[in-house]
Each structure stands twice: as structure tokens, then as C-alpha cells.
Protein backbone atom coordinates (compact mmCIF):
# COMPACT_ATOMS: atom_id res chain seq x y z
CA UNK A 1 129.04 119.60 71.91
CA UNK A 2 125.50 118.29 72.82
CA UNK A 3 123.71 115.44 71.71
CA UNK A 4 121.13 117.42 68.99
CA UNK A 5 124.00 118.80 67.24
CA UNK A 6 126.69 115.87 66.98
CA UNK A 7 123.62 114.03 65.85
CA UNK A 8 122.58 117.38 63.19
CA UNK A 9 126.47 117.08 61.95
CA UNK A 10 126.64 113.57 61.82
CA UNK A 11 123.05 112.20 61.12
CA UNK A 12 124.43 108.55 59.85
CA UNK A 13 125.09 105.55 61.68
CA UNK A 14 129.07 105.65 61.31
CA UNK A 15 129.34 101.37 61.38
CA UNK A 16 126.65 101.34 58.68
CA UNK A 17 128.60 104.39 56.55
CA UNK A 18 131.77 102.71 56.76
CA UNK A 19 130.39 99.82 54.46
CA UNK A 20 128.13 102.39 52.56
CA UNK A 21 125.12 101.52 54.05
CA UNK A 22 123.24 105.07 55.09
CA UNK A 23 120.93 104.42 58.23
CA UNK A 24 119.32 107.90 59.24
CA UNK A 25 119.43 108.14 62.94
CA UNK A 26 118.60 111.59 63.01
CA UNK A 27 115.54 110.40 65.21
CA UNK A 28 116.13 107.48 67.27
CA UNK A 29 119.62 107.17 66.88
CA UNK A 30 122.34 107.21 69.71
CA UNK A 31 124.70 109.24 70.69
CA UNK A 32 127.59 106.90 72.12
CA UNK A 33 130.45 107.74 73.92
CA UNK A 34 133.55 105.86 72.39
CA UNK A 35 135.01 105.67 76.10
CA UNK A 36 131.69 105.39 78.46
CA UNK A 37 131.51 108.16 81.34
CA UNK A 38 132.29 105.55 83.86
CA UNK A 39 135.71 104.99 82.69
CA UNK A 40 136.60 109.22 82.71
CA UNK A 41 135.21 109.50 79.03
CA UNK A 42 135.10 112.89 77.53
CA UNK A 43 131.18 113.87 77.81
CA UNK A 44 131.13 116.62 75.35
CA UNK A 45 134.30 115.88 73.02
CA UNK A 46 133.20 115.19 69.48
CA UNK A 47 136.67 113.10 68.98
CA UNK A 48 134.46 110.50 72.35
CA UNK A 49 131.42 110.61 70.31
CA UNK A 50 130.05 108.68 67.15
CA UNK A 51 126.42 108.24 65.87
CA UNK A 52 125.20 104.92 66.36
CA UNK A 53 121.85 103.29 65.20
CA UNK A 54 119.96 101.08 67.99
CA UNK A 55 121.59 97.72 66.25
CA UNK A 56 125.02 98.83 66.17
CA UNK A 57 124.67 100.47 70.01
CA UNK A 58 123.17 97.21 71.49
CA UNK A 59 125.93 95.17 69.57
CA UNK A 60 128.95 97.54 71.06
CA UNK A 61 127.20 97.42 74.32
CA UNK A 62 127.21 93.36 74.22
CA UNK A 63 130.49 93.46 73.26
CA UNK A 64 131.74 96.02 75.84
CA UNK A 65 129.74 93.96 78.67
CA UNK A 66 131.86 90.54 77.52
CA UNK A 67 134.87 92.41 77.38
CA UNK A 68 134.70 94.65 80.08
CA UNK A 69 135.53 97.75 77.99
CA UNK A 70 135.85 97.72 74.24
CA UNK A 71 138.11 100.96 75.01
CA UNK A 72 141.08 100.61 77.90
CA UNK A 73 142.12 104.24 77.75
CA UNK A 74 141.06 107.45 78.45
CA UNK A 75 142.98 108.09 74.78
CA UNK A 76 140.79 107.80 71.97
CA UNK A 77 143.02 108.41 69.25
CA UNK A 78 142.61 105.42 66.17
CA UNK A 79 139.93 103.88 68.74
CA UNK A 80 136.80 105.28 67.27
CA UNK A 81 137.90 103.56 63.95
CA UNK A 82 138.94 100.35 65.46
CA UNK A 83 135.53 99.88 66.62
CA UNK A 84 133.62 100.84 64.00
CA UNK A 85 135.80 98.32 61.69
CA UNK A 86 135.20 95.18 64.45
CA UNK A 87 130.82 96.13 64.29
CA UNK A 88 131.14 96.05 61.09
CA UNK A 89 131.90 93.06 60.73
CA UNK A 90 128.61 91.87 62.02
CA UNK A 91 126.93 93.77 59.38
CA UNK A 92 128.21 91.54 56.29
């Protein structure tokens, strides 16, 4: 799956949605990799992906830099909403 049509499927910024905020990202948004390329990540598996708007990307990617890697495993399962949960924290 490429970038224009996770993004077409899932036009929201999934941190925002999860406390029923809608941000479009349709343009601008980011397409981020739940484990980054670097660390073996899945480029093209939706289950690796998630919609992000710029304030929730530059947060994870702050957070990932501090912590080394926000995700240890190449296993994604339960990750994507573990993150999404901890940004959105930052959001309240």
C-alpha cells in the first residue's frame, strides 16, 4: 500500500480521532511508519502505518529520539494503539 492511498483510506490524524478531534491530513499529513525502516519496519504494510498530522509526527519523533525507539519489535501487534493512547495524552 502506498502513501496516496493509506492516506485516501485513512484521511484523519489517528491520535487526534482517538479523542474525537478530526484533523484532515489529507494534504500535509504524514504517513508514519509505526516501526521506522531502520529498525526492519514493514514499508508497505497498512498494519506499520497510521496517519499522522505534523504535531502528532514531530511529538512521536521527539519521543522516539529520547527513547531510542518508541517500538522494540519488528511485531506490531497492540503497538499502533499503545502509541496513539501515550500522544494523546499530550493533546488534553
Amino acid at each position: 500500500m502506498n502513501r496516496k492511498q493509506y492516506i485516501q483510506e485513512n484521511p484523519l490524524c489517528e491520535v487526534h480521532l482517538s479523542i474525537d478531534r478530526y484533523v484532515d491530513c489529507t494534504f500535509g499529513g504524514v504517513l508514519d511508519h509505526i516501526v521506522g525502516l531502520p529498525s526492519n519496519g514493514a514499508k508497505f504494510n497498512p498494519d506499520n502505518l497510521m496517519t499522522l498530522c505534523p504535531e502528532c509526527h514531530n511529538r512521536k519523533s521527539g519521543l522516539e529520539q529520547h527513547e531510542s525507539c518508541l517500538v522494540q519489535y519488528r511485531e506490531v501487534e497492540g503497538e499502533k494503539e499503545r502509541i496513539i493512547e501515550r500522544l494523546a495524552k499530550y493533546l488534553v
